[in-house]
PDB file of N, CA and C in Angstrom:
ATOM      1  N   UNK A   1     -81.196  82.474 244.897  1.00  0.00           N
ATOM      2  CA  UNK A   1     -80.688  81.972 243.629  1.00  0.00           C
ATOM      3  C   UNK A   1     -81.001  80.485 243.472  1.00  0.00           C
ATOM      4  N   UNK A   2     -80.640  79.573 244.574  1.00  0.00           N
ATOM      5  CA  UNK A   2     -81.000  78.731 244.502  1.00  0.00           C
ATOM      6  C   UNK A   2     -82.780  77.996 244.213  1.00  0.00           C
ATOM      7  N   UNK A   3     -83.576  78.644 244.374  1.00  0.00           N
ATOM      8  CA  UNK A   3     -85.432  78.785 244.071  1.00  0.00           C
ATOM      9  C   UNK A   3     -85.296  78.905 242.746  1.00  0.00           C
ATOM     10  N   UNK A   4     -84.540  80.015 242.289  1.00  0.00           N
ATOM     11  CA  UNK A   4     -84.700  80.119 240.676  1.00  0.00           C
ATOM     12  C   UNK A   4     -84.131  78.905 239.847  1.00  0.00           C
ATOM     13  N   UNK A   5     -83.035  78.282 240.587  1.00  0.00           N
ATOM     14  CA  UNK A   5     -82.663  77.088 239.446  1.00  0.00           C
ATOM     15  C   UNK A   5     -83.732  75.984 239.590  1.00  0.00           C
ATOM     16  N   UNK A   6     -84.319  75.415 240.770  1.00  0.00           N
ATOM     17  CA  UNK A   6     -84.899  74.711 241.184  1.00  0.00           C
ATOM     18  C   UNK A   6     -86.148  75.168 240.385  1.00  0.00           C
ATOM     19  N   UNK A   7     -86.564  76.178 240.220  1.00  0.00           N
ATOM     20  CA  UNK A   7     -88.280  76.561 238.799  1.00  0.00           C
ATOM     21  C   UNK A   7     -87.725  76.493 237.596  1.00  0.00           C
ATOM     22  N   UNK A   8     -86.392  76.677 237.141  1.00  0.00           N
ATOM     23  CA  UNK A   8     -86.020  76.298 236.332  1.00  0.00           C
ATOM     24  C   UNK A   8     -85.757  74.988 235.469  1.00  0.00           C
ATOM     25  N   UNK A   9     -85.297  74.159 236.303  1.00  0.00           N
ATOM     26  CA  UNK A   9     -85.388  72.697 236.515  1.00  0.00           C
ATOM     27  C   UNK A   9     -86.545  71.868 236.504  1.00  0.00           C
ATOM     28  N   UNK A  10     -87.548  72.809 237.230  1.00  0.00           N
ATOM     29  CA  UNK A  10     -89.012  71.823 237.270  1.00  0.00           C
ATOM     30  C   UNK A  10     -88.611  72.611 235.530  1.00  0.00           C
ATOM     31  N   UNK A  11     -89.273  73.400 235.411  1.00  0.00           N
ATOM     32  CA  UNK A  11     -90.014  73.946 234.023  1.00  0.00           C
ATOM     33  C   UNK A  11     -89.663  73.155 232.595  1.00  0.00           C
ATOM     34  N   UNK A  12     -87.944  72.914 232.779  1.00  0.00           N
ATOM     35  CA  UNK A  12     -87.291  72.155 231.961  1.00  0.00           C
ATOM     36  C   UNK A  12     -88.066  70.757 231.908  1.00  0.00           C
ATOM     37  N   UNK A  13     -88.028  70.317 233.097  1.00  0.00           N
ATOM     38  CA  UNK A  13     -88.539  68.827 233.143  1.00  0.00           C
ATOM     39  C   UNK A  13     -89.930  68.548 232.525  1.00  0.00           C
ATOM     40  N   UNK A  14     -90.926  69.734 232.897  1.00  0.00           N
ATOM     41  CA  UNK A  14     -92.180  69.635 232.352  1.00  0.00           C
ATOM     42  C   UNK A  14     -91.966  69.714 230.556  1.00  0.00           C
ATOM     43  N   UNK A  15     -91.493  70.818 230.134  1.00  0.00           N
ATOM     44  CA  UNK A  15     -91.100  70.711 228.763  1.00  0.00           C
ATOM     45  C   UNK A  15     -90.892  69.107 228.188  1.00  0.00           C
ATOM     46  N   UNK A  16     -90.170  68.842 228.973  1.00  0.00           N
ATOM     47  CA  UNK A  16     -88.970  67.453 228.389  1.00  0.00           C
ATOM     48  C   UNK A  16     -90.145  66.750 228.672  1.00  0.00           C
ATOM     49  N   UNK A  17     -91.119  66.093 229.626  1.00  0.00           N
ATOM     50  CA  UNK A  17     -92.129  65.104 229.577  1.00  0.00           C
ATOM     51  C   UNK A  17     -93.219  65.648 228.314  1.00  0.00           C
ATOM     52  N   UNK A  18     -93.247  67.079 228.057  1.00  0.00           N
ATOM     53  CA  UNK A  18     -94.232  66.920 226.972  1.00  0.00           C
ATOM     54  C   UNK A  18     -93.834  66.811 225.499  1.00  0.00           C
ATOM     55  N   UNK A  19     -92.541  66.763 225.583  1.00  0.00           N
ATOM     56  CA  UNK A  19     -91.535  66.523 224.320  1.00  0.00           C
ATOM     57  C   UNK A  19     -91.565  64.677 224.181  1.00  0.00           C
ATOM     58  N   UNK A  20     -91.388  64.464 225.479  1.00  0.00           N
ATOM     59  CA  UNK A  20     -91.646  62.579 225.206  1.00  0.00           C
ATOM     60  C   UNK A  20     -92.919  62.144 225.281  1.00  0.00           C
ATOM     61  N   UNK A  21     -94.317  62.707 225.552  1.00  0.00           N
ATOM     62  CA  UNK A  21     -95.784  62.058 224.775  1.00  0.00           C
ATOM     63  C   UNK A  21     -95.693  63.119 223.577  1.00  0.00           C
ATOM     64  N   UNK A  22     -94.717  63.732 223.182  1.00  0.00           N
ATOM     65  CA  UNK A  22     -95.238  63.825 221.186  1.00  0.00           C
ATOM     66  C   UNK A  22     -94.690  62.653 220.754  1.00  0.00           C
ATOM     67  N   UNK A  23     -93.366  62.472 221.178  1.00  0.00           N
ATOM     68  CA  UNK A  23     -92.560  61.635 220.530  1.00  0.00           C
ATOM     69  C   UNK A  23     -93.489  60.245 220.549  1.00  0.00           C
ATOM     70  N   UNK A  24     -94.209  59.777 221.870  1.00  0.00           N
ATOM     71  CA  UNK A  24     -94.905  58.938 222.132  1.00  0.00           C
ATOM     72  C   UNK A  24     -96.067  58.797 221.435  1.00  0.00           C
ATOM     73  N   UNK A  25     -96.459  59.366 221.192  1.00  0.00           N
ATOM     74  CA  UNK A  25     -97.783  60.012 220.510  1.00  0.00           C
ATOM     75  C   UNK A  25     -97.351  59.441 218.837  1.00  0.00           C
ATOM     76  N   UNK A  26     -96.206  60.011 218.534  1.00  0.00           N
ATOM     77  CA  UNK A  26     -96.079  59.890 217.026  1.00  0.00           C
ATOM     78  C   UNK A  26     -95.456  58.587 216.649  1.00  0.00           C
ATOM     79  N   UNK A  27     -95.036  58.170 217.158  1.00  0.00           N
ATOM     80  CA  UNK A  27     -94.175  56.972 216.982  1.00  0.00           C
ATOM     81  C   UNK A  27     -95.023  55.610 217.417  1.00  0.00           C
ATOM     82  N   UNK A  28     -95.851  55.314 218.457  1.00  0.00           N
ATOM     83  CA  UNK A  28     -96.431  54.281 218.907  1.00  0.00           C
ATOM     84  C   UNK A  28     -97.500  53.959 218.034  1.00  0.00           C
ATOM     85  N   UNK A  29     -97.838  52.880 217.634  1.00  0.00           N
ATOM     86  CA  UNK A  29     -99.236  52.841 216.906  1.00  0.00           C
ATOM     87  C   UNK A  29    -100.508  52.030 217.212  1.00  0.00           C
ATOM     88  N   UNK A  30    -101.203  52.940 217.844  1.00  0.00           N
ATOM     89  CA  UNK A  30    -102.345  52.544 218.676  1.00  0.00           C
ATOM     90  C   UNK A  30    -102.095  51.978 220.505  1.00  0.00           C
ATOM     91  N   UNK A  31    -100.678  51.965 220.789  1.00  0.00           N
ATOM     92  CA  UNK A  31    -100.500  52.084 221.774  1.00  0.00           C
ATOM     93  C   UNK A  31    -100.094  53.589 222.700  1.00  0.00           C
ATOM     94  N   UNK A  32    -101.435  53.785 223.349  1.00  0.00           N
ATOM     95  CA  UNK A  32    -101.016  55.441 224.216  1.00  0.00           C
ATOM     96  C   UNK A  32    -100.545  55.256 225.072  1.00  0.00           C
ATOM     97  N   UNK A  33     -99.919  53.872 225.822  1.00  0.00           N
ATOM     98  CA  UNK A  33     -99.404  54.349 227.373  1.00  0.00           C
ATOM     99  C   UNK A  33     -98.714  55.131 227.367  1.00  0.00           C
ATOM    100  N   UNK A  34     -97.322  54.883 226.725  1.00  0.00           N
ATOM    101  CA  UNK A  34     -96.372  55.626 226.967  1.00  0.00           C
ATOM    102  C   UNK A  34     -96.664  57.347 226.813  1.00  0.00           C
ATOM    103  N   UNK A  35     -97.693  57.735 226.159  1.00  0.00           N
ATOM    104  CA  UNK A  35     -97.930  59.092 225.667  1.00  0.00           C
ATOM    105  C   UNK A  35     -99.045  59.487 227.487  1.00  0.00           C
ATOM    106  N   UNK A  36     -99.595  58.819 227.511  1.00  0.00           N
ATOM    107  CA  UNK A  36    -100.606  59.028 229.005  1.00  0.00           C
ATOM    108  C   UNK A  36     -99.869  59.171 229.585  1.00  0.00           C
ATOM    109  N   UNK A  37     -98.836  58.303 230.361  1.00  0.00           N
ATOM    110  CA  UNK A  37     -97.724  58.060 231.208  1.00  0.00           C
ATOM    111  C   UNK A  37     -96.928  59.233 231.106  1.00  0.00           C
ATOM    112  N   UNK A  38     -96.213  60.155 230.087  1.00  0.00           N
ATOM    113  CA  UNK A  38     -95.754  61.390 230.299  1.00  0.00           C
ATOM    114  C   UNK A  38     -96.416  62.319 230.255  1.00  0.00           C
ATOM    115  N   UNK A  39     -97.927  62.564 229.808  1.00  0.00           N
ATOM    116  CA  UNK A  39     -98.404  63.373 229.978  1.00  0.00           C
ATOM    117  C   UNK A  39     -99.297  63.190 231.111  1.00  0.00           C
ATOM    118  N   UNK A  40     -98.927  62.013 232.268  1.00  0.00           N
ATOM    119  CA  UNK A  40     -99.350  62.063 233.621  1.00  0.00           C
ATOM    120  C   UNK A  40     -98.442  62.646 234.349  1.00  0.00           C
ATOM    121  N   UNK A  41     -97.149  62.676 233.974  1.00  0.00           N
ATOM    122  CA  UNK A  41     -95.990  63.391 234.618  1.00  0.00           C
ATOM    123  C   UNK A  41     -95.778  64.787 234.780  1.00  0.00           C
ATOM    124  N   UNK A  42     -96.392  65.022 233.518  1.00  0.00           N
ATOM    125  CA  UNK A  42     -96.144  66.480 233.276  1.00  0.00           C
ATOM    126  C   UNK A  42     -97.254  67.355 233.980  1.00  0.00           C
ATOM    127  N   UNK A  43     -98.537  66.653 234.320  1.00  0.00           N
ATOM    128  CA  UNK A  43     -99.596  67.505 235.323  1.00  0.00           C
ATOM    129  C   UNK A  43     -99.000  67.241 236.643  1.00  0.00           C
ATOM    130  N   UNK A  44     -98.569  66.114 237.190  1.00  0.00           N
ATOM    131  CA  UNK A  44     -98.021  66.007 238.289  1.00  0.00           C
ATOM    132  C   UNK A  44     -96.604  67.097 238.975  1.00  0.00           C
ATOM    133  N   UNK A  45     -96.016  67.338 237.740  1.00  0.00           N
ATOM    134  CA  UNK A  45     -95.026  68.241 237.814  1.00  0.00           C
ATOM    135  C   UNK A  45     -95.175  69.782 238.015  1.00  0.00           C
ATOM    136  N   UNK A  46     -96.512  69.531 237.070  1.00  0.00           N
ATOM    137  CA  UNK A  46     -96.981  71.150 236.890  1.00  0.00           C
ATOM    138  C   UNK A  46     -97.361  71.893 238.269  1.00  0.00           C
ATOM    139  N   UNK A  47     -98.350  70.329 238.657  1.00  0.00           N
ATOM    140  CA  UNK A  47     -99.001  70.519 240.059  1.00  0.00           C
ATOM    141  C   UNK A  47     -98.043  70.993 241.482  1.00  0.00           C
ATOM    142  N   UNK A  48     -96.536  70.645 241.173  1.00  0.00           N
ATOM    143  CA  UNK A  48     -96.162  70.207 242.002  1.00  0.00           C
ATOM    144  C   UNK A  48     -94.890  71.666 242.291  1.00  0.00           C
ATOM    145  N   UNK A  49     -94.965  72.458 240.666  1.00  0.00           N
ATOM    146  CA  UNK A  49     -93.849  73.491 240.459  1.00  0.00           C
ATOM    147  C   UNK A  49     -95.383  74.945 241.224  1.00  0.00           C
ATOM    148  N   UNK A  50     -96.458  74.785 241.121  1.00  0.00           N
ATOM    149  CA  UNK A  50     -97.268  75.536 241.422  1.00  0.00           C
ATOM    150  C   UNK A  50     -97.598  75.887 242.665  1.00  0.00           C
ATOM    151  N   UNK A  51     -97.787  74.700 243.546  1.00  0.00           N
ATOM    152  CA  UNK A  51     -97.728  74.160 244.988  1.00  0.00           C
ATOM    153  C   UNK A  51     -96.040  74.970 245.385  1.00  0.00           C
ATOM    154  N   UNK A  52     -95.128  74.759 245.055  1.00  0.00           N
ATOM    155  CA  UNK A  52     -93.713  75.214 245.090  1.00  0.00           C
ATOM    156  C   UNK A  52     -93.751  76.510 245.483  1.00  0.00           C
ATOM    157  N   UNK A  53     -93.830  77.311 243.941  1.00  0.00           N
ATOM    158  CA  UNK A  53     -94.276  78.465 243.544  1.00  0.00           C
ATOM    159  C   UNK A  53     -95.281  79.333 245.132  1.00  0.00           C
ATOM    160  N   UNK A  54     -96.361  78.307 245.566  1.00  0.00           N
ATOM    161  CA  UNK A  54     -96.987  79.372 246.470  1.00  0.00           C
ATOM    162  C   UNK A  54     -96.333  79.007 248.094  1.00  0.00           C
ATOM    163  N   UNK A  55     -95.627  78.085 248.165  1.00  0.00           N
ATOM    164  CA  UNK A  55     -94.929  77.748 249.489  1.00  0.00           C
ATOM    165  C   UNK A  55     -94.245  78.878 249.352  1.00  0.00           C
ATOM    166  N   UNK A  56     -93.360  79.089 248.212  1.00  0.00           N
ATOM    167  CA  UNK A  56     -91.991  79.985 248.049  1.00  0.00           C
ATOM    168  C   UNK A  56     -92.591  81.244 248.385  1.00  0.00           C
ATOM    169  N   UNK A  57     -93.455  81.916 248.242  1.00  0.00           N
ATOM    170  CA  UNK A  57     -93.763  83.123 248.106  1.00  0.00           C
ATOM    171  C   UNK A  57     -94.720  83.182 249.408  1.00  0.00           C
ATOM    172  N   UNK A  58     -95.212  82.211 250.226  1.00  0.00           N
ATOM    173  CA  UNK A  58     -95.362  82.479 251.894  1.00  0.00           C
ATOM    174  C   UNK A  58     -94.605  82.888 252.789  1.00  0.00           C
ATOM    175  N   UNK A  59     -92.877  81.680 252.216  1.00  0.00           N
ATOM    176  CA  UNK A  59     -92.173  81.478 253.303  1.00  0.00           C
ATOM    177  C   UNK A  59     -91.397  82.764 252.721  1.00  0.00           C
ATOM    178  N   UNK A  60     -91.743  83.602 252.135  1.00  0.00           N
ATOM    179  CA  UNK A  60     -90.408  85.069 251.508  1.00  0.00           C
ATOM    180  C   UNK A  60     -89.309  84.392 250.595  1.00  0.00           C
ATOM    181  N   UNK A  61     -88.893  83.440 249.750  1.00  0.00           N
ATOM    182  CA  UNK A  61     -87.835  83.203 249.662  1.00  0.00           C
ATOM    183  C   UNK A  61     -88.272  84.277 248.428  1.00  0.00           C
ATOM    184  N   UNK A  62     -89.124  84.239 247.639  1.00  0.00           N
ATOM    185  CA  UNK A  62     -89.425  84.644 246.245  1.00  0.00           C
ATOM    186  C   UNK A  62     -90.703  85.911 246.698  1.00  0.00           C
ATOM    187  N   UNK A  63     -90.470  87.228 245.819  1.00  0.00           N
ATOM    188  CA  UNK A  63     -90.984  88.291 245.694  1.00  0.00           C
ATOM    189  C   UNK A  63     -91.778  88.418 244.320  1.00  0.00           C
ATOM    190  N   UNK A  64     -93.691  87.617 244.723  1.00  0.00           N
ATOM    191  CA  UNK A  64     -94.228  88.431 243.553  1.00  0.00           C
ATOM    192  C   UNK A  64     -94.640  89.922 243.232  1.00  0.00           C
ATOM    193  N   UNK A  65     -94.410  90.118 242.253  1.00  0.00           N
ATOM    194  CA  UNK A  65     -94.375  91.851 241.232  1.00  0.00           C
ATOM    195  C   UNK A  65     -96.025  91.368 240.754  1.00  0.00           C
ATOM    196  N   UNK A  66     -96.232  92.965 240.274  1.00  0.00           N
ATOM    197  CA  UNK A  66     -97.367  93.282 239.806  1.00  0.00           C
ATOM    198  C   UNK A  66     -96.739  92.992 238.001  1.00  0.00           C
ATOM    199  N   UNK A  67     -98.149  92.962 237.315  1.00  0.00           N
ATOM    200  CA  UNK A  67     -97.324  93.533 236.094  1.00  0.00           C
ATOM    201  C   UNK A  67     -97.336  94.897 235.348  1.00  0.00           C
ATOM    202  N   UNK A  68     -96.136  95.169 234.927  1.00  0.00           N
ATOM    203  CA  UNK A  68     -96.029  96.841 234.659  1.00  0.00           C
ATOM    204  C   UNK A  68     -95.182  97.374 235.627  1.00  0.00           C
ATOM    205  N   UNK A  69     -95.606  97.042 236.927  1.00  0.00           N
ATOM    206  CA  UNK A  69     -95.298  98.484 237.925  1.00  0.00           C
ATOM    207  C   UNK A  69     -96.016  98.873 239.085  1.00  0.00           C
TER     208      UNK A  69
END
């Protein structure tokens, strides 16, 4: 249970950094750091819930399914 809040949490977080380079994006004018800067976060995160994702499913905590069946 605890794995699932923790992918949950990343996933949220990735959302929320790509919710702050729109905001960044739309609001700044002609300045992109702030929009680079979360959308450097959000590959780093991605990278980092994926890496997670295949530790979890070496060490058994998490059971991947086929799809269907």
């Amino acid at each position: 249970m605890l794995i699932k809040i923790i992918i949950i949490i990343l996933f949220l977080l990735i959302l929320a950094s790509l919710v702050s380079a729109l905001i960044h994006l739309v609001s700044n004018k002609g300045d992109g750091r702030g929009t680079v800067r979360a959308l450097t976060v959000r590959i780093a995160l991605s990278v980092f819930a994926f890496v997670f994702l295949l530790i979890c499913a070496q060490m058994g905590w998490i059971q991947p399914h086929g799809l269907g069946g």
